[in-house]
PDB file of N, CA and C in Angstrom:
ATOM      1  N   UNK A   1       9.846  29.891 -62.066  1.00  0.00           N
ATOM      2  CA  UNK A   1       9.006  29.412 -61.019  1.00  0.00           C
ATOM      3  C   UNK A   1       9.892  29.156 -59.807  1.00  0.00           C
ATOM      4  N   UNK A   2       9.086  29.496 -58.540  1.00  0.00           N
ATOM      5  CA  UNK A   2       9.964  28.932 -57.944  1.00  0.00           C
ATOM      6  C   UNK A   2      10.251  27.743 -57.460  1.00  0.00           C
ATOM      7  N   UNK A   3      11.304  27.188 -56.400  1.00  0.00           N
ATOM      8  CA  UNK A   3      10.766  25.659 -55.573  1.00  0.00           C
ATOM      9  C   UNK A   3      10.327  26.067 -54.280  1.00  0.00           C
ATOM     10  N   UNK A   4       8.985  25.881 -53.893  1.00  0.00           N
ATOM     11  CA  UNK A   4       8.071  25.343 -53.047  1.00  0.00           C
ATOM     12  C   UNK A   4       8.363  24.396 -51.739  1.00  0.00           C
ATOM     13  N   UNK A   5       9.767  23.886 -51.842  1.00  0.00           N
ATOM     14  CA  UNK A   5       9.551  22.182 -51.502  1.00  0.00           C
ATOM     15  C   UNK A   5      10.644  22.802 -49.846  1.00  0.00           C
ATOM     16  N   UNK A   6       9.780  22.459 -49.161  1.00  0.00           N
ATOM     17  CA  UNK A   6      10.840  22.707 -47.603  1.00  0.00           C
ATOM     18  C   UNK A   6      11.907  21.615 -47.755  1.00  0.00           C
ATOM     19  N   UNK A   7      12.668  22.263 -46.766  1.00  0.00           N
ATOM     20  CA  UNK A   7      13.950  20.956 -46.603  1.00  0.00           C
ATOM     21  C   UNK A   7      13.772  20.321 -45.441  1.00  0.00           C
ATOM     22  N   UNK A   8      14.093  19.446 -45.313  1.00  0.00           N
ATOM     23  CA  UNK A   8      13.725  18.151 -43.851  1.00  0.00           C
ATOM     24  C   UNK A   8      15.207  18.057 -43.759  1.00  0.00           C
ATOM     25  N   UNK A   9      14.988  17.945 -42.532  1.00  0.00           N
ATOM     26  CA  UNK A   9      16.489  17.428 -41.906  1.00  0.00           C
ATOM     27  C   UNK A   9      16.148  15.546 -41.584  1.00  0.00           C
ATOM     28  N   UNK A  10      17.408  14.911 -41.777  1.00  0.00           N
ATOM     29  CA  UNK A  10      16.629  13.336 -41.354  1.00  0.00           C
ATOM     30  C   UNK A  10      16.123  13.515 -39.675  1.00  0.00           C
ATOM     31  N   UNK A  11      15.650  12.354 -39.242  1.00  0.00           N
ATOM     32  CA  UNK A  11      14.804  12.282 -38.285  1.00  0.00           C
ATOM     33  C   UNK A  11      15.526  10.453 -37.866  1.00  0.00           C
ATOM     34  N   UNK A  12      16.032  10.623 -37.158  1.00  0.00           N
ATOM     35  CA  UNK A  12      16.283   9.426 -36.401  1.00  0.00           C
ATOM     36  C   UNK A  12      15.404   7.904 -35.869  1.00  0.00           C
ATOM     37  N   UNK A  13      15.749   7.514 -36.760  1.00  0.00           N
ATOM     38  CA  UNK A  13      14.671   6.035 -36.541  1.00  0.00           C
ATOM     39  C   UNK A  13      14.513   6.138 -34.558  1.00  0.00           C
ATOM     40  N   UNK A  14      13.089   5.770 -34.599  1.00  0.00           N
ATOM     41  CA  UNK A  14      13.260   5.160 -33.045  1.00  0.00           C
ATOM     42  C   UNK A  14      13.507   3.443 -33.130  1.00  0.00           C
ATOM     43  N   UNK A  15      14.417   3.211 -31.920  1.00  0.00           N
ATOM     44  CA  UNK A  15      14.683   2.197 -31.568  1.00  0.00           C
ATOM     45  C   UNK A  15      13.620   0.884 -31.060  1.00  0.00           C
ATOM     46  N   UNK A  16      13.381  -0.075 -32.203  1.00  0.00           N
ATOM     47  CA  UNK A  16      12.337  -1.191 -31.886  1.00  0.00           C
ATOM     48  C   UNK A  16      12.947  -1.765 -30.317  1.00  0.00           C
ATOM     49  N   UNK A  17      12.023  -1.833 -29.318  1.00  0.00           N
ATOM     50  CA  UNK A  17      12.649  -2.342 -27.963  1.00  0.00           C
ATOM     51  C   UNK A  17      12.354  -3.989 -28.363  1.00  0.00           C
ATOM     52  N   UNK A  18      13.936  -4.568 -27.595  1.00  0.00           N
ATOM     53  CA  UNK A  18      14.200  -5.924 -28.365  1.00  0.00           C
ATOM     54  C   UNK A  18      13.401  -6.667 -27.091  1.00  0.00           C
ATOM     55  N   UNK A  19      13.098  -7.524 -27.655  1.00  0.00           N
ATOM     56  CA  UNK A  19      11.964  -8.620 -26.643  1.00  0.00           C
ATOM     57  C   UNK A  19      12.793  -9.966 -26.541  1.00  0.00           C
ATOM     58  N   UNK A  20      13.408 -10.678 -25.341  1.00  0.00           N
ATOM     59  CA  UNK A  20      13.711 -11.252 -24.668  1.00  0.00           C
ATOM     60  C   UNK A  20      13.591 -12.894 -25.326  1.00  0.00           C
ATOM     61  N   UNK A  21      14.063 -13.508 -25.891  1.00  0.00           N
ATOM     62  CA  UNK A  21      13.769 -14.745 -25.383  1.00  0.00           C
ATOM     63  C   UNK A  21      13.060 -15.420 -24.577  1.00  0.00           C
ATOM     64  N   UNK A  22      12.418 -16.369 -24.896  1.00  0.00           N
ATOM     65  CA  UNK A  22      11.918 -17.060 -24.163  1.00  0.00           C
ATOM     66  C   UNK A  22      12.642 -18.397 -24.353  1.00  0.00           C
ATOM     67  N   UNK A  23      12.628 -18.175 -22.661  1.00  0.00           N
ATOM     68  CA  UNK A  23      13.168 -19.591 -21.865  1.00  0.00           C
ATOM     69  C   UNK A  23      12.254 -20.942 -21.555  1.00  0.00           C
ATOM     70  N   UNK A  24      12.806 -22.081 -22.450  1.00  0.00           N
ATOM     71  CA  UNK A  24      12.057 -22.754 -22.015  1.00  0.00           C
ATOM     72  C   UNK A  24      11.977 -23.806 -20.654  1.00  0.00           C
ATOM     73  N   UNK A  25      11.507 -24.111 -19.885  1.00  0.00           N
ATOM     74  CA  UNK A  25      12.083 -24.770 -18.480  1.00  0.00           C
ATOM     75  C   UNK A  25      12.396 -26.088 -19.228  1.00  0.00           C
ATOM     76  N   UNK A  26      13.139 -26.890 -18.194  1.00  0.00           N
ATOM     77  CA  UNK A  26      13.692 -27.835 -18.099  1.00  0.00           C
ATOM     78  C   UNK A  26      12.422 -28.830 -17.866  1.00  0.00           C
ATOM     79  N   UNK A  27      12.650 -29.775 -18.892  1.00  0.00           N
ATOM     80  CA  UNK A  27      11.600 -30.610 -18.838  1.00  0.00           C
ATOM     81  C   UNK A  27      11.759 -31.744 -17.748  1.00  0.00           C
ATOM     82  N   UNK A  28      10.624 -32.560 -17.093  1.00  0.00           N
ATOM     83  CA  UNK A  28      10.755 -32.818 -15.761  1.00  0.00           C
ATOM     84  C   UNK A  28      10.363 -34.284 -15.766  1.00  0.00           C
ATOM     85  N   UNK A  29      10.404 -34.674 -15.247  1.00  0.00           N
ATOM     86  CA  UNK A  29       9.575 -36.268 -14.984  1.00  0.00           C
ATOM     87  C   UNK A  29       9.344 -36.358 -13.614  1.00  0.00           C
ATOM     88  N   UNK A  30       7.913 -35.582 -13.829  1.00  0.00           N
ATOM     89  CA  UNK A  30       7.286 -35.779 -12.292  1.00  0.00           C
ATOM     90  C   UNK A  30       6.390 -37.440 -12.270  1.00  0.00           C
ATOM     91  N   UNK A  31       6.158 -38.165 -12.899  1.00  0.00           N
ATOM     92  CA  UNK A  31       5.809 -39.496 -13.109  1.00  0.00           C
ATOM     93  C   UNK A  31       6.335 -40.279 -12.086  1.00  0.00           C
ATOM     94  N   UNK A  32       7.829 -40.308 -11.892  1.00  0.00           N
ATOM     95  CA  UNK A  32       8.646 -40.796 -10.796  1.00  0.00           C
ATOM     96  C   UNK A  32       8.383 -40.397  -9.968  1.00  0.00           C
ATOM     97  N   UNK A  33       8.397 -39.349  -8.985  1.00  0.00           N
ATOM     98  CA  UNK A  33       8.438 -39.040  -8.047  1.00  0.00           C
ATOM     99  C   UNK A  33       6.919 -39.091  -7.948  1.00  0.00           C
ATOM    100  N   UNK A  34       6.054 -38.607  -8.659  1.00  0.00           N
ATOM    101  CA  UNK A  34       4.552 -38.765  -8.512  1.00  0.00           C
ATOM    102  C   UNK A  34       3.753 -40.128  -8.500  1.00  0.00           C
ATOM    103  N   UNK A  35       4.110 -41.375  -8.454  1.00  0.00           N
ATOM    104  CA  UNK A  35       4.311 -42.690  -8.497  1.00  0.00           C
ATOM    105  C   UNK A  35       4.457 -43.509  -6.705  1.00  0.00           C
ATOM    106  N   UNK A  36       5.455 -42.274  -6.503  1.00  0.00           N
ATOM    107  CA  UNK A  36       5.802 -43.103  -5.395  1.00  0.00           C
ATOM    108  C   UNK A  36       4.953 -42.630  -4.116  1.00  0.00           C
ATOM    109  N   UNK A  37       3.810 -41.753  -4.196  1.00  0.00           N
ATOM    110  CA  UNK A  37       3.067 -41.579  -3.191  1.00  0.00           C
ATOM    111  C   UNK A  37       1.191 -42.047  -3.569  1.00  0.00           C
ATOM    112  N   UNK A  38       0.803 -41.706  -2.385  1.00  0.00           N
ATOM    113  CA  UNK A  38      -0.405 -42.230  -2.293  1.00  0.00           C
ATOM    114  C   UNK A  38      -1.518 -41.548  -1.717  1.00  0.00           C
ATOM    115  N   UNK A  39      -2.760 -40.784  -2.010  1.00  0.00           N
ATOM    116  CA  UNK A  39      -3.559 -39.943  -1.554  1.00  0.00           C
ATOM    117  C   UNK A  39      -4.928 -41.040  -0.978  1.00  0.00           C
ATOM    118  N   UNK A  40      -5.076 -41.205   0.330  1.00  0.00           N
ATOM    119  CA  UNK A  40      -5.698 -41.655   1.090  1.00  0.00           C
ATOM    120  C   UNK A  40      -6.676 -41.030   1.688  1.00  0.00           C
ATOM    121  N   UNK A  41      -8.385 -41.018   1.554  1.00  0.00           N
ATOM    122  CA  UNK A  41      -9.325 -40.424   2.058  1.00  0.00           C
ATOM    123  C   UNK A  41     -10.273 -41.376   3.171  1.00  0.00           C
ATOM    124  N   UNK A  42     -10.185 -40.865   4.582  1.00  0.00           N
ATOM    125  CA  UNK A  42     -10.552 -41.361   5.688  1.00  0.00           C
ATOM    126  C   UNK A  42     -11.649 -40.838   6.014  1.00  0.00           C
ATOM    127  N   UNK A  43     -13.114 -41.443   6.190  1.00  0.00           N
ATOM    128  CA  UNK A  43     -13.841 -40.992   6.741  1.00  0.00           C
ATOM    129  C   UNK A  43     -14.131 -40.660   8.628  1.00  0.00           C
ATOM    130  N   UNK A  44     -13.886 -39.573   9.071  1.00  0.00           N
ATOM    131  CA  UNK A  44     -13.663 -39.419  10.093  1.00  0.00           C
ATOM    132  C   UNK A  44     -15.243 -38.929  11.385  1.00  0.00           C
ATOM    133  N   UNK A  45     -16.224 -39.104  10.212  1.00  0.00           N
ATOM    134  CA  UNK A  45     -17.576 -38.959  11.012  1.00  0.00           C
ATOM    135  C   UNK A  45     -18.005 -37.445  11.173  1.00  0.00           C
ATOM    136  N   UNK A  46     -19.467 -37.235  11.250  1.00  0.00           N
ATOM    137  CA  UNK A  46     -19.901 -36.245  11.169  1.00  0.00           C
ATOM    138  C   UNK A  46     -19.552 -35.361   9.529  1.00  0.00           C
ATOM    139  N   UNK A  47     -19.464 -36.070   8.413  1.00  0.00           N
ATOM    140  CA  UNK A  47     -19.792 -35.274   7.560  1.00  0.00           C
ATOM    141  C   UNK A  47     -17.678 -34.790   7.424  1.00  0.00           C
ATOM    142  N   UNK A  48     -16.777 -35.333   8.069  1.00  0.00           N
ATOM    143  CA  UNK A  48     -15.698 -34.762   7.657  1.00  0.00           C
ATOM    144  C   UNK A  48     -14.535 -36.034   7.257  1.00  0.00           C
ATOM    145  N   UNK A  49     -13.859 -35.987   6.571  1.00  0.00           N
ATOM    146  CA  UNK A  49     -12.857 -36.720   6.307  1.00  0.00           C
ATOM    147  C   UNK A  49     -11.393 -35.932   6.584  1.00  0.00           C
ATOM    148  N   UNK A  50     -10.219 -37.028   6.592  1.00  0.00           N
ATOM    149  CA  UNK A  50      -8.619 -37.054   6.787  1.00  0.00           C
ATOM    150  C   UNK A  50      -8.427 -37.177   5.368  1.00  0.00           C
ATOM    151  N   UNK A  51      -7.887 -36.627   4.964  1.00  0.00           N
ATOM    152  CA  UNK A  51      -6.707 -37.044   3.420  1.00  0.00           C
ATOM    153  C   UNK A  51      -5.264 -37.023   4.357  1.00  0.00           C
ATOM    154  N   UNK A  52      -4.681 -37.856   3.683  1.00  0.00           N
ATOM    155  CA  UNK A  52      -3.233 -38.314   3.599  1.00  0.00           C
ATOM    156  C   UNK A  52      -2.963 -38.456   2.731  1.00  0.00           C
ATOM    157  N   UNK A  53      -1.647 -38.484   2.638  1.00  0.00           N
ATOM    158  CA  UNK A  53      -0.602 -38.408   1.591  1.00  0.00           C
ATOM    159  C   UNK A  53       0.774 -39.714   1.666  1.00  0.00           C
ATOM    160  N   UNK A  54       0.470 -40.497   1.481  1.00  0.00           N
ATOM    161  CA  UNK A  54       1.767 -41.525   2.097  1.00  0.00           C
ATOM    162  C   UNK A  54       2.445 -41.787   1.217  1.00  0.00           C
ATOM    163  N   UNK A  55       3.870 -42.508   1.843  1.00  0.00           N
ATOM    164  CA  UNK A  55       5.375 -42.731   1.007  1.00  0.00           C
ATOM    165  C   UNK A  55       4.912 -43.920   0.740  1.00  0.00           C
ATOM    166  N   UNK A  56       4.752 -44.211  -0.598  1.00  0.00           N
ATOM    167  CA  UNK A  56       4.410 -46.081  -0.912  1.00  0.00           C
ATOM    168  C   UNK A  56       5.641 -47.058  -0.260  1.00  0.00           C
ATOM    169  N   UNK A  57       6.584 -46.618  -0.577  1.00  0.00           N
ATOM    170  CA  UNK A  57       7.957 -47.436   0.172  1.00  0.00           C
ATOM    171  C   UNK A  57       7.844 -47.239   1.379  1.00  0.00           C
ATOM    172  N   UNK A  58       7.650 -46.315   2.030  1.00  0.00           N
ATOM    173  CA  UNK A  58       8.176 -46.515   3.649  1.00  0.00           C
ATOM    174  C   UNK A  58       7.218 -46.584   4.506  1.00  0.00           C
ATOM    175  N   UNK A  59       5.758 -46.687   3.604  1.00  0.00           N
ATOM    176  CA  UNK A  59       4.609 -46.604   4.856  1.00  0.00           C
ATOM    177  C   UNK A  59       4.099 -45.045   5.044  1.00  0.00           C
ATOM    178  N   UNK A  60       5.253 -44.357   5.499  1.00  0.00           N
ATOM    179  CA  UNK A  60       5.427 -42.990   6.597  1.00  0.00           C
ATOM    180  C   UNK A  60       4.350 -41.907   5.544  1.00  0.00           C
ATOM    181  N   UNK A  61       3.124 -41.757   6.527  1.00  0.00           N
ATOM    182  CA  UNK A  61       2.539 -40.378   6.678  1.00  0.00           C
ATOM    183  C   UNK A  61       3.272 -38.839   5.969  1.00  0.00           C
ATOM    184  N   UNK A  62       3.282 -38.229   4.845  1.00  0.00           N
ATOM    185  CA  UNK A  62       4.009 -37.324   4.421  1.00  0.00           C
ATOM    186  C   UNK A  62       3.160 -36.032   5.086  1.00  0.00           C
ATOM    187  N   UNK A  63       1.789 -35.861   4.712  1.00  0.00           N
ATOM    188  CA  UNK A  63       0.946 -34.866   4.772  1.00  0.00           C
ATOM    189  C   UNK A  63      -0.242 -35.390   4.618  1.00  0.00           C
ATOM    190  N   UNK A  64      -0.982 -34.640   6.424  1.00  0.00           N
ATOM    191  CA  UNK A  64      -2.446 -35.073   6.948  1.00  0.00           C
ATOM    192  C   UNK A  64      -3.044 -33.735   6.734  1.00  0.00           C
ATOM    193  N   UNK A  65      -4.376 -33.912   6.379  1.00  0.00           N
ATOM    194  CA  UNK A  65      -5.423 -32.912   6.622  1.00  0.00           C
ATOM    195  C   UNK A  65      -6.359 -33.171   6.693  1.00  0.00           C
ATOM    196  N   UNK A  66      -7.049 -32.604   8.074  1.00  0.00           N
ATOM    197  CA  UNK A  66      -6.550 -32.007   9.131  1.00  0.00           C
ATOM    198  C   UNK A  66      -5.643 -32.056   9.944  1.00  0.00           C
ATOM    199  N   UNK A  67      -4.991 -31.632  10.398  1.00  0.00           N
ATOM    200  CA  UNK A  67      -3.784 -32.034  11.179  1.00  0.00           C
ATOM    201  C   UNK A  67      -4.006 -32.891  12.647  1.00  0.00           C
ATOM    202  N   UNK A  68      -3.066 -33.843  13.123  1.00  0.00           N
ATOM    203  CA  UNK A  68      -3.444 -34.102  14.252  1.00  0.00           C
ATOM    204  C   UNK A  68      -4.006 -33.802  15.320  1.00  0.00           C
ATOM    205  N   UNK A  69      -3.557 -32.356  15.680  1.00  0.00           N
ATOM    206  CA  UNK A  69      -3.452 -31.620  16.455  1.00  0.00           C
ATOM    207  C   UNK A  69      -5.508 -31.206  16.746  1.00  0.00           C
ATOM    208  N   UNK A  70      -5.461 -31.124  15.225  1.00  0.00           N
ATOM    209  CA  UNK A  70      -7.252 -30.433  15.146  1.00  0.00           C
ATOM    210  C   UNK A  70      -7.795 -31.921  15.380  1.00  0.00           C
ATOM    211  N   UNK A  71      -7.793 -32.666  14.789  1.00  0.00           N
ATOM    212  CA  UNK A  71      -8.666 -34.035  15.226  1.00  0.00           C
ATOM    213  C   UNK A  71      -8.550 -34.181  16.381  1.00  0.00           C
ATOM    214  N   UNK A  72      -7.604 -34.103  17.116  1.00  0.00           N
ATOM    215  CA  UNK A  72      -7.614 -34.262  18.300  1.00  0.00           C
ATOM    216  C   UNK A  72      -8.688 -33.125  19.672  1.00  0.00           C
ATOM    217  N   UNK A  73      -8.574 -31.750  18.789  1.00  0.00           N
ATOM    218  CA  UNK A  73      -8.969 -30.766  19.202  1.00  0.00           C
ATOM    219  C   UNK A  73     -10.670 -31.414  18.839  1.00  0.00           C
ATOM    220  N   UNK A  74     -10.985 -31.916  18.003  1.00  0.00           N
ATOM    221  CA  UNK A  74     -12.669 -32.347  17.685  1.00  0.00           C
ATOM    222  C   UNK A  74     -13.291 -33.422  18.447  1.00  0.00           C
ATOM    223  N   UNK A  75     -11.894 -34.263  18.451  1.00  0.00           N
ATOM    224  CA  UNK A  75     -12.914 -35.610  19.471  1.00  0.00           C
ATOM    225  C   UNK A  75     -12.321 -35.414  20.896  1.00  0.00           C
ATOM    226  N   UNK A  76     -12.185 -34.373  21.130  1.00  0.00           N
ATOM    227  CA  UNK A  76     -11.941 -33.742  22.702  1.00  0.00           C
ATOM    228  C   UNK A  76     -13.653 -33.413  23.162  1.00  0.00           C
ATOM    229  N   UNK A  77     -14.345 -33.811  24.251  1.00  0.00           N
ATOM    230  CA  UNK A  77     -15.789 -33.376  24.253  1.00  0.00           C
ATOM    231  C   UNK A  77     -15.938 -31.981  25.055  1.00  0.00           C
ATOM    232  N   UNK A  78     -14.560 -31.197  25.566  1.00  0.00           N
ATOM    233  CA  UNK A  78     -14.896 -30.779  26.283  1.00  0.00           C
ATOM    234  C   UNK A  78     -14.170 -28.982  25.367  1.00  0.00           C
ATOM    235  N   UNK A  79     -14.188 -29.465  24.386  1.00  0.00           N
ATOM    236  CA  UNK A  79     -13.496 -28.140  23.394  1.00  0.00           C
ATOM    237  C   UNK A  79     -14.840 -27.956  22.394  1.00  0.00           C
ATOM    238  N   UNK A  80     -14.734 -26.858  22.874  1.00  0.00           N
ATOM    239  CA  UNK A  80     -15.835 -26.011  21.741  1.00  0.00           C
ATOM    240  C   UNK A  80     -15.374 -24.974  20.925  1.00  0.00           C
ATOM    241  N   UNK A  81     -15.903 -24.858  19.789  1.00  0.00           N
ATOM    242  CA  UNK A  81     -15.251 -24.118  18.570  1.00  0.00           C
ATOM    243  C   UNK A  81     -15.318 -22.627  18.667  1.00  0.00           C
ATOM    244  N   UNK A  82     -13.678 -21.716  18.557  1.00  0.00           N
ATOM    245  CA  UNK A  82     -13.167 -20.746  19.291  1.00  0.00           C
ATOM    246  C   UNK A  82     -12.886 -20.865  20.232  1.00  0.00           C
ATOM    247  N   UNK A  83     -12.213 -21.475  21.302  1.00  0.00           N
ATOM    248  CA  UNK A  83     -12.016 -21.929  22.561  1.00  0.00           C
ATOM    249  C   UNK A  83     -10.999 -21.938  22.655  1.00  0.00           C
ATOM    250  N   UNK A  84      -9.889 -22.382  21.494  1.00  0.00           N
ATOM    251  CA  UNK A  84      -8.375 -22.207  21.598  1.00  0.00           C
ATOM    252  C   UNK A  84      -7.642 -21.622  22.179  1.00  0.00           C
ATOM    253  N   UNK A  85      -7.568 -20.474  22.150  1.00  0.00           N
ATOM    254  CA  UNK A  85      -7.354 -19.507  23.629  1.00  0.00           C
ATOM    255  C   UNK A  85      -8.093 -18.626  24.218  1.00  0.00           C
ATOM    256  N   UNK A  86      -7.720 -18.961  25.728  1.00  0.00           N
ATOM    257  CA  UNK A  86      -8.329 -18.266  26.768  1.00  0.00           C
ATOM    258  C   UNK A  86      -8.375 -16.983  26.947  1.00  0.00           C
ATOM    259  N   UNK A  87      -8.771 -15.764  26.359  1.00  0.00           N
ATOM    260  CA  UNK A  87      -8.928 -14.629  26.618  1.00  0.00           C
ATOM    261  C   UNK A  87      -9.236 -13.991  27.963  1.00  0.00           C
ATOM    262  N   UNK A  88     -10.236 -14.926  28.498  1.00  0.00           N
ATOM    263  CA  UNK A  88     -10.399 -14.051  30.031  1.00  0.00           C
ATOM    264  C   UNK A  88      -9.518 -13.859  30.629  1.00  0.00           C
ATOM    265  N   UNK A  89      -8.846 -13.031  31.776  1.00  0.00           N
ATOM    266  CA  UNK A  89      -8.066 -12.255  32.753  1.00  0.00           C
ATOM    267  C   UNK A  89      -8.890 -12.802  33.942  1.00  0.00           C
TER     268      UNK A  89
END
């Protein structure tokens, strides 16, 4: 009888792609630093409010919204909305 049986040559494993570690971050203590401020909501009329953000220690204003600049731009009577700059020539 004869043999039947083909011959194989080996066949080269493929390479499992290696997967990375994971990094874990550095654990934090935002408690402290999140402690020492203060979120302040101002009613400013017509349906809008100020949030602030203040330093409990120093008093000092960190971050307003709206910004000065726009409150100021609202209780101006003579600024109307889009008006910011003057386009005409």
């Amino acid at each position: 009888m004869t043999n039947n049986v083909a011959s194989v040559t080996s066949v080269p494993q493929p390479i499992a792609p290696t997967i990375p570690a994971v990094v874990q971050p550095e654990p934090r203590n935002d408690n402290v630093d999140a402690s020492r401020y203060r979120l302040t909501i101002e009613a400013a009329g017509n349906n809008r409010f100020i949030y602030k953000v203040l330093d409990r220690v120093t008093g000092e204003v960190i971050r307003q919204l709206p910004r000065e600049e726009v409150e100021k731009l609202a209780s101006d009577p003579t600024y109307r909305g889009g008006k910011i700059v003057d386009t005409t020539v």
